[in-house]
Protein backbone atom coordinates (compact mmCIF):
# COMPACT_ATOMS: atom_id res chain seq x y z
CA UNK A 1 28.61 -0.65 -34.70
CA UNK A 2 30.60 -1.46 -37.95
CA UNK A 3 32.94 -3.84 -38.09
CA UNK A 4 33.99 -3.45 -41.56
CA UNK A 5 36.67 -1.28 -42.98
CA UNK A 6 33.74 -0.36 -45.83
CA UNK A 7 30.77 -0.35 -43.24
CA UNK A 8 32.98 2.23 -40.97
CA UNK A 9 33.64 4.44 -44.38
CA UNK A 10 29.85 4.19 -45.46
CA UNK A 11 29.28 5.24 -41.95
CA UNK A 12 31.58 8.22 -42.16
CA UNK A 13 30.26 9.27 -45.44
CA UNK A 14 26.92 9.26 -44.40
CA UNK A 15 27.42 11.43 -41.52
CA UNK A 16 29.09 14.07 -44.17
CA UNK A 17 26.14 13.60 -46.68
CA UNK A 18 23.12 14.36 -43.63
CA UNK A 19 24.72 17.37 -42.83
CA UNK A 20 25.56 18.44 -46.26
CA UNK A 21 21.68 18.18 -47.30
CA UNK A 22 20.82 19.66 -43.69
CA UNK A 23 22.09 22.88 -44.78
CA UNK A 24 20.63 22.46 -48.13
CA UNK A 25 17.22 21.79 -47.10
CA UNK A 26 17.57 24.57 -44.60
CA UNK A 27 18.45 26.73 -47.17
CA UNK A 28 15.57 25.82 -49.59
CA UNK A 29 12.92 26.53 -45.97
CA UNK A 30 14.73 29.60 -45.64
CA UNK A 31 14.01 31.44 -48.98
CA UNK A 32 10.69 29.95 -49.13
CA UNK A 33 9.55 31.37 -45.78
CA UNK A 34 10.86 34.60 -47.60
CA UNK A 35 8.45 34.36 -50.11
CA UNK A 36 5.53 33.66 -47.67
CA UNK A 37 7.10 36.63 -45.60
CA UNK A 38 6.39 39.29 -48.20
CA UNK A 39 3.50 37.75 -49.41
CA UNK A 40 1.99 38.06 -45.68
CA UNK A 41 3.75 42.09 -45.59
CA UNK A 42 1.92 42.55 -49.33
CA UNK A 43 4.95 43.31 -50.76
CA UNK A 44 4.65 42.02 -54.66
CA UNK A 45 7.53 43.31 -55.51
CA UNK A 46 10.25 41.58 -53.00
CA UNK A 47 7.85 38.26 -53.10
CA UNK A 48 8.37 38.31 -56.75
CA UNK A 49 12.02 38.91 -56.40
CA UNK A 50 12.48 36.39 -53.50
CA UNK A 51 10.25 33.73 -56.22
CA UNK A 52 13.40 33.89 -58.47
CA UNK A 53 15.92 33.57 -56.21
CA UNK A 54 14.18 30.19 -54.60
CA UNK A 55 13.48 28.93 -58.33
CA UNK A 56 17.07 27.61 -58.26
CA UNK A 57 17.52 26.91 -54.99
CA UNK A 58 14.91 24.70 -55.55
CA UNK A 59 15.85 22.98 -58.43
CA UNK A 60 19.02 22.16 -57.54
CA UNK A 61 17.74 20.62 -54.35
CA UNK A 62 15.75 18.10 -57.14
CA UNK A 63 19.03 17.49 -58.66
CA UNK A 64 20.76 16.54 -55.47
CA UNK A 65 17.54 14.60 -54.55
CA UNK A 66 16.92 16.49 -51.62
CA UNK A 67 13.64 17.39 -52.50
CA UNK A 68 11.02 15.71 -55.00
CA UNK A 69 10.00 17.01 -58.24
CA UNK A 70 6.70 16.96 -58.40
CA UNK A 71 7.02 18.23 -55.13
CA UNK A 72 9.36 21.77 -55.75
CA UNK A 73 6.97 22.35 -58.47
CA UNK A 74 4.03 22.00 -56.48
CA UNK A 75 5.53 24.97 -54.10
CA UNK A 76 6.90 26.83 -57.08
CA UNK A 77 3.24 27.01 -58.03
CA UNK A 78 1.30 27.30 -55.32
CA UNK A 79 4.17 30.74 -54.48
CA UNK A 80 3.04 31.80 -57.68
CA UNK A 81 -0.48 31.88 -57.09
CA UNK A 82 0.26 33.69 -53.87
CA UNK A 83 1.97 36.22 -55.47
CA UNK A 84 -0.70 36.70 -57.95
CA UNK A 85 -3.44 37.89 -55.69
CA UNK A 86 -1.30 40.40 -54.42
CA UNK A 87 -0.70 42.09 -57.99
């Protein structure tokens, strides 16, 4: 346990910050599973709509440094290609 008045903020802060990127990497899972989820039902057109809406999702999750960048690009792409054997 802290027993500094700065250790006990850090602490505090910390807690706020994990559950801040909880829901933000939640969110980012979420709309990629909807991606996969059309891409499994065939539908190109709602996998290609659900692509754009987790392009920023994504991205933004890079800029809060929840996710890597070299690793959101790797999914962006490998959603593409998924997408592209269905047209």
């Amino acid at each position: 346990m802290a027993h500094h008045k700065s250790a006990i903020k850090r602490m505090r802060r910390t807690l706020r910050r994990t559950e801040i990127n909880k829901t933000r990497r939640t969110r980012i899972r979420s709309s990629i599973k909807k991606v996969e989820s059309a891409v499994v039902a065939g539908d190109a057109g709602a996998a290609k709509e659900a692509l754009q809406a987790v392009q920023p999702v994504l991205m933004s999750g890079v800029g809060r440094g929840i996710v890597k960048k070299n690793t959101a690009s790797r999914k962006l792409s490998r959603l593409s290609a998924q997408i592209k054997t269905l047209s």
